[in-house]
Protein backbone atom coordinates (compact mmCIF):
# COMPACT_ATOMS: atom_id res chain seq x y z
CA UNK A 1 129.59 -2.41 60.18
CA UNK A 2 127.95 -3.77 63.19
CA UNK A 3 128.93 -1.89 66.11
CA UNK A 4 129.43 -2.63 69.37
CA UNK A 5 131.32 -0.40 72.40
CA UNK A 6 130.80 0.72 76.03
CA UNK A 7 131.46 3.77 75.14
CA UNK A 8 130.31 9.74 79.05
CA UNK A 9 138.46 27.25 98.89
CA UNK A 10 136.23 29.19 96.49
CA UNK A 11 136.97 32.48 95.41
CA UNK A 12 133.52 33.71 93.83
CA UNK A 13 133.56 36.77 91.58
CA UNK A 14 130.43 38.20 90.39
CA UNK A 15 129.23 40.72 88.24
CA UNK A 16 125.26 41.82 86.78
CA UNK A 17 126.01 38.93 83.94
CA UNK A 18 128.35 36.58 85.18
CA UNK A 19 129.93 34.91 87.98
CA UNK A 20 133.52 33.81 87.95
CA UNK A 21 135.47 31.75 89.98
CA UNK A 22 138.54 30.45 90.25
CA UNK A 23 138.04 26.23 91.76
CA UNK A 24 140.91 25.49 94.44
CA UNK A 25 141.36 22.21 96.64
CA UNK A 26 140.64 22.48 99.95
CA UNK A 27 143.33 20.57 102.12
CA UNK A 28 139.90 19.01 104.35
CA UNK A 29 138.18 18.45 101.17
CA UNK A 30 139.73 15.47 98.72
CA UNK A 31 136.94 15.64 95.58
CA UNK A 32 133.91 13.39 94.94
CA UNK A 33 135.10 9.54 93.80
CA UNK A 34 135.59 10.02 90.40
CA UNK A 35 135.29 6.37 89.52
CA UNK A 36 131.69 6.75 90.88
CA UNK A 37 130.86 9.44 88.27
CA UNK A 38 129.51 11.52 91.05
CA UNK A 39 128.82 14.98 92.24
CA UNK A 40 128.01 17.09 95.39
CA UNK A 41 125.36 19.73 95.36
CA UNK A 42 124.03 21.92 97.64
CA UNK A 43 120.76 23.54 97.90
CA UNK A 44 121.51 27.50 98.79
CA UNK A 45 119.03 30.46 97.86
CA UNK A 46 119.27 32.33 94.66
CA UNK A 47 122.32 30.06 93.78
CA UNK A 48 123.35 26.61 92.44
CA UNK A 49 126.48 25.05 94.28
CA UNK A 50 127.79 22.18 92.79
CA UNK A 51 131.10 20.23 93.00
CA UNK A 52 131.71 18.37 89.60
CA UNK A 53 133.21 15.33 88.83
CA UNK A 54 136.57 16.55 88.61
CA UNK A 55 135.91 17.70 92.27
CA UNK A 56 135.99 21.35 91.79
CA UNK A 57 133.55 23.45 93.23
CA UNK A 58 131.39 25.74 91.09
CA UNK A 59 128.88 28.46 92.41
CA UNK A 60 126.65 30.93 90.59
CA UNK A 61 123.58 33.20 91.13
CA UNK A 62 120.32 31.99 88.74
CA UNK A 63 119.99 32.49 85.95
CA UNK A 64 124.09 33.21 85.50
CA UNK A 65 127.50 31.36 83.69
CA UNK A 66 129.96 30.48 86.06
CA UNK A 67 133.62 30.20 84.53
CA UNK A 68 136.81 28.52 85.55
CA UNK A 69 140.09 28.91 84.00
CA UNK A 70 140.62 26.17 82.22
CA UNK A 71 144.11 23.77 83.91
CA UNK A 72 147.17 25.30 82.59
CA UNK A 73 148.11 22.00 80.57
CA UNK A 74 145.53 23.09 78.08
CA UNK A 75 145.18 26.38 78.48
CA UNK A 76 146.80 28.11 75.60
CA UNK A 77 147.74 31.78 76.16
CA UNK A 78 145.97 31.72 79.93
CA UNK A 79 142.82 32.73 77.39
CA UNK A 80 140.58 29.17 77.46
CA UNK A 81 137.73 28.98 80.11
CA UNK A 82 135.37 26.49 81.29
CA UNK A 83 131.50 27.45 81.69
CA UNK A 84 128.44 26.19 83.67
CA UNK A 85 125.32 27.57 83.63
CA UNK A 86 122.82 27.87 86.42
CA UNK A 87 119.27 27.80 86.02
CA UNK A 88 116.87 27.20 89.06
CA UNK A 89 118.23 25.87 91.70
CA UNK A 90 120.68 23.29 89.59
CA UNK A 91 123.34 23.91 87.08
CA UNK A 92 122.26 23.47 83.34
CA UNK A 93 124.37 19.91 82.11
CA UNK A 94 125.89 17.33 84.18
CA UNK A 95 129.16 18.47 83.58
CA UNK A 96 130.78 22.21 82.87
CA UNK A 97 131.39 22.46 79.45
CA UNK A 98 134.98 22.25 79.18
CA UNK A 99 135.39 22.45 75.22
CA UNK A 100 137.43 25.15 75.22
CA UNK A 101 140.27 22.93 77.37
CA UNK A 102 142.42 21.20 74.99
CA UNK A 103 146.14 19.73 75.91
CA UNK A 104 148.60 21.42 74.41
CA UNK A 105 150.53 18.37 72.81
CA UNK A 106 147.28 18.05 70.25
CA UNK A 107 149.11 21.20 68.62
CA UNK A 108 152.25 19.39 68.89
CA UNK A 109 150.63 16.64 67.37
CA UNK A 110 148.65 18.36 64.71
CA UNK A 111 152.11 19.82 63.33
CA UNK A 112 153.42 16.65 62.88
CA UNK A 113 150.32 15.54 60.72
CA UNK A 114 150.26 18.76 58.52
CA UNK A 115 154.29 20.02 58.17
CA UNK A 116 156.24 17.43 58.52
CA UNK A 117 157.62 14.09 56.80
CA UNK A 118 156.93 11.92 60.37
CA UNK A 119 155.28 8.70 59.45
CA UNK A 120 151.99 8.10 60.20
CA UNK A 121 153.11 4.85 62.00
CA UNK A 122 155.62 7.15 64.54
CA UNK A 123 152.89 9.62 64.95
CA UNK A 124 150.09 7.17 65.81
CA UNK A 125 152.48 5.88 68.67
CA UNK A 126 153.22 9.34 70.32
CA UNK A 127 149.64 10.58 70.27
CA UNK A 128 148.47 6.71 71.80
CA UNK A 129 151.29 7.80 74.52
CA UNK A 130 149.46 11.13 75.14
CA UNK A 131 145.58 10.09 75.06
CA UNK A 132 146.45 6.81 77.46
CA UNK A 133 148.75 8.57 80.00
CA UNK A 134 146.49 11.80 80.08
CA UNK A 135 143.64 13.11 81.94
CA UNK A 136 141.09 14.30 78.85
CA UNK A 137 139.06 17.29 78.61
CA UNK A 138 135.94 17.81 76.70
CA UNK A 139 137.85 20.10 74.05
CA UNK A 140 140.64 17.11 73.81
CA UNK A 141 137.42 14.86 72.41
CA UNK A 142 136.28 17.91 70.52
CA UNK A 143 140.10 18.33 68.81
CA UNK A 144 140.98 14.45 68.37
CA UNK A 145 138.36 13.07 66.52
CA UNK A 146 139.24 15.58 64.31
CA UNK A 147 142.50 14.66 63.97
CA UNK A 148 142.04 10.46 63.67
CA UNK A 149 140.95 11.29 59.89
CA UNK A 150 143.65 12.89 58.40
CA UNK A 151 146.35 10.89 60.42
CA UNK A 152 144.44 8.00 58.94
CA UNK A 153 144.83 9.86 55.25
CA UNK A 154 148.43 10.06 55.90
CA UNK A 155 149.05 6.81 56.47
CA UNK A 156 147.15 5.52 53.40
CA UNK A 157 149.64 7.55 51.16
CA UNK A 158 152.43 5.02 52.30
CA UNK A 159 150.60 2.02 53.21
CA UNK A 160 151.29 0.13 49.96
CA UNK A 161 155.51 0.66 51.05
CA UNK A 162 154.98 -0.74 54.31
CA UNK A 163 155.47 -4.06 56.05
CA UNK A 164 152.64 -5.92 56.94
CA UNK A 165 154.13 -5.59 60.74
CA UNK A 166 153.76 -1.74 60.41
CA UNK A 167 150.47 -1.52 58.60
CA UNK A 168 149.12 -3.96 61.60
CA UNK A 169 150.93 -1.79 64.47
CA UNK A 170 149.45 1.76 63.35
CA UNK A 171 146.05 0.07 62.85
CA UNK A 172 146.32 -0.90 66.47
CA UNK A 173 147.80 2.36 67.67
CA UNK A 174 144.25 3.90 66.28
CA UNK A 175 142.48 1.52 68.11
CA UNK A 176 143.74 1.81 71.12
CA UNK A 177 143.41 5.67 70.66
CA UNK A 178 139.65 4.93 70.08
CA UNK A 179 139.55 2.89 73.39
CA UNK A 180 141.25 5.85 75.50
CA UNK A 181 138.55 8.25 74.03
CA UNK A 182 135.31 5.92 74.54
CA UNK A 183 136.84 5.40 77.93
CA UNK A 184 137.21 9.26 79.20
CA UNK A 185 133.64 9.45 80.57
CA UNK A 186 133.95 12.64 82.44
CA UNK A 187 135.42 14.28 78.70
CA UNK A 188 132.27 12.83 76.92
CA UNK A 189 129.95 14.84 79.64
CA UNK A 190 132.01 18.12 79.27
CA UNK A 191 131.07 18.34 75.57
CA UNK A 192 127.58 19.48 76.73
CA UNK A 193 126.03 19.95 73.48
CA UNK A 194 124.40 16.91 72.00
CA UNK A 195 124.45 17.18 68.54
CA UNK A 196 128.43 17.89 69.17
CA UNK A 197 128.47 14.61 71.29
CA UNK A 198 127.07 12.86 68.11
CA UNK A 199 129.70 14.35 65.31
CA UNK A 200 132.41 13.38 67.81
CA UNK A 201 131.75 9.64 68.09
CA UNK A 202 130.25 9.32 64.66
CA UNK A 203 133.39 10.16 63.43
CA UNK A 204 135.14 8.08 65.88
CA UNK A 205 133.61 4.65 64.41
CA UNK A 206 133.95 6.07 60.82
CA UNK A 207 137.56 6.22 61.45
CA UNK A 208 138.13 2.76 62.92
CA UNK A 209 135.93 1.45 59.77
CA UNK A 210 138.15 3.15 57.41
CA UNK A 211 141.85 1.59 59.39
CA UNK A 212 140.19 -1.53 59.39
CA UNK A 213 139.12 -1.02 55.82
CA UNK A 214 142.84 0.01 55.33
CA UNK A 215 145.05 -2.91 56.05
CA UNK A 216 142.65 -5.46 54.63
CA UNK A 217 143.10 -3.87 51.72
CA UNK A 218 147.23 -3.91 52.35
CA UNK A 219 147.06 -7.85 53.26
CA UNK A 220 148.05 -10.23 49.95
CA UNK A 221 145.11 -11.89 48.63
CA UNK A 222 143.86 -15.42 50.78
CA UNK A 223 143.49 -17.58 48.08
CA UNK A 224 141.97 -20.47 49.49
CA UNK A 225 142.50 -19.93 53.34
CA UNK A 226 141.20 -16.83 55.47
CA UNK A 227 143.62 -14.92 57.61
CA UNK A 228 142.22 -12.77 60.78
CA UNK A 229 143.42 -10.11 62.49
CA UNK A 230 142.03 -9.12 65.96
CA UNK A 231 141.98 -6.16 68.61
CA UNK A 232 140.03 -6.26 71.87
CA UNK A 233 140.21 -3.87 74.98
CA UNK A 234 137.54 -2.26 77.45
CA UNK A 235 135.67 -0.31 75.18
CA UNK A 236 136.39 -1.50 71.40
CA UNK A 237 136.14 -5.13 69.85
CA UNK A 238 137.22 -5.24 66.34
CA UNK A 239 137.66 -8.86 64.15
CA UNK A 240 139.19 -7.97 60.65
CA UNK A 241 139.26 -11.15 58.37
CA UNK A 242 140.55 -11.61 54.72
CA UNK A 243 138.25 -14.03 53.92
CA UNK A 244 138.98 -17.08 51.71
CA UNK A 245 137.69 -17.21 48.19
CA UNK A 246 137.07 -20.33 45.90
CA UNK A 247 140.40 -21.44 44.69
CA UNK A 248 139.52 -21.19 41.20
CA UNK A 249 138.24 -17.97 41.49
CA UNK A 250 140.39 -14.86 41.83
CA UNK A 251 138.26 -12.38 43.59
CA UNK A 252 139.28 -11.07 46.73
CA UNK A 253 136.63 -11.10 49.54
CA UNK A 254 137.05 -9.09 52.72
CA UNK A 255 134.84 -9.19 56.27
CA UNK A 256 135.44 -6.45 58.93
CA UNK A 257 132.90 -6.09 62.25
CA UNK A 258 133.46 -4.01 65.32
C-alpha cells in the first residue's frame, strides 16, 4: 500500500545514582503550551532543569535518571515510573520516557479481547471511546498497537456472519483508533527508543492494511460496477474500492490505498 499520514513546586530527592522527584503544579506556574510542542529549560550548574511538554518540571544532577511517578490513571499498583536522563547540561530525549505509563482500561480492554465472548464490533467502539477521550502516554502507544492485531483476528472469526453495516462500522472504529494514536504527539516522543518508535507504527499501518484487506474481502463480488468505501480524518486517508471486473469474467478484483 501507498501510505500517506501526518503522523510525535519540586520536591527533588537524590541519592549517589539517582535523583527522584515527585512533578507538582505550581498555582503561579500554568505549564508550557502544549499545542506548541514546547519546553522550558534552564541552564543551572552540575544539573539539567527542564519542564516537559506535559508541563512538569524535571531536575537531575549529570550524568543521573530522574524519575516521576507515573499519573495514577495508569499507574498500576503505585509501582510504574517515568525516567529522564541527564547528560551535560540537557536531558537525554525530548521527552521522559514514559513507557512504563499505561491507562488502566487497556487491561480492561485486553480482557475483553482474550476471555470473553464480546464482539469485536462492541469492543472496537469502547476502546475508540477510550483512545479519543484520553490523554495518551508513551506506554498506552507501546500497549495498543499491540492490541489492534488480535482485536483485528477476532473480528475476522465472525466477519463472514456479519452485516455489511457492522463489518463497515468496526473497520471504521480501527481507523479512527489509528487517527487518535498518529495524533498523540507528546505519546510518540515518550517512547524514546527509536527502534521501539518504528515496531509501534509499523504495526500500526500493517493493521489498517489488514481491516481494509478485511471487509473487501466481506463485500459481494462487483460484477460489472465498482463500489468504494472511504475514511478520512486528520491523520489517516484510506479509499477501499471493490473494483469492477469484465462482466464475462468472474474474477474478483480488489484496490485498497491509504
Amino acid at each position: 500500500p501507498t501510505t500517506s499520514s501526518s503522523t510525535t513546586t519540586k520536591t527533588t530527592t537524590k541519592t549517589s545514582t539517582r535523583s527522584t522527584l515527585q512533578p507538582i503544579t505550581s498555582p503561579s506556574y500554568q505549564g508550557p503550551n502544549i499545542s506548541d510542542r514546547a519546553t522550558l529549560s534552564y541552564t543551572m550548574d552540575n544539573e539539567c532543569v527542564q519542564h516537559d511538554a506535559r508541563g512538569n518540571l524535571w531536575v537531575a544532577d549529570f550524568g543521573q535518571v530522574a524519575t516521576a511517578l507515573c499519573p495514577e490513571n495508569a499507574n498500576a499498583g503505585g509501582q510504574s515510573f517515568a525516567r529522564w536522563k541527564c547528560l551535560t547540561g540537557q536531558f537525554e530525549t525530548r521527552e521522559p520516557d514514559r513507557t512504563d505509563c499505561v491507562h488502566d482500561w487497556i487491561e480492561k480492554v485486553e480482557f475483553l479481547i482474550e476471555q470473553t465472548k464480546t464482539t469485536a464490533d462492541n469492543i472496537a467502539a469502547i476502546l475508540r471511546g477510550e483512545v479519543t477521550t484520553s490523554d495518551l502516554y508513551g506506554g498506552d502507544i507501546f500497549k495498543l498497537t499491540r492490541l489492534i492485531e488480535p482485536l483485528a483476528n477476532k473480528h475476522a472469526l465472525t466477519m463472514q456472519e456479519n452485516s455489511e453495516k457492522t463489518n463497515w462500522r468496526f473497520t471504521k472504529n480501527m481507523f479512527n483508533i489509528t487517527d487518535g494514536l498518529l495524533s498523540s504527539s507528546i505519546a510518540w516522543m515518550e517512547v524514546t527508543e527509536e527502534r521501539d518508535r518504528y515496531d509501534s507504527s509499523s504495526a500500526i499501518l500493517a493493521t489498517v492494511d489488514s481491516v481494509g484487506y478485511l471487509l473487501l474481502t466481506s463485500l459481494p463480488a462487483a460484477g460489472c460496477h465498482s463500489s468504494e468505501h472511504s475514511f478520512t480524518s486528520a491523520h489517516l486517508s484510506v479509499q477501499l474500492v471493490n473494483m469492477a471486473t469484465e462482466c464475462d469474467q468472474p474474477d474478483q478484483s480488489t484496490c485498497f490505498s491509504f
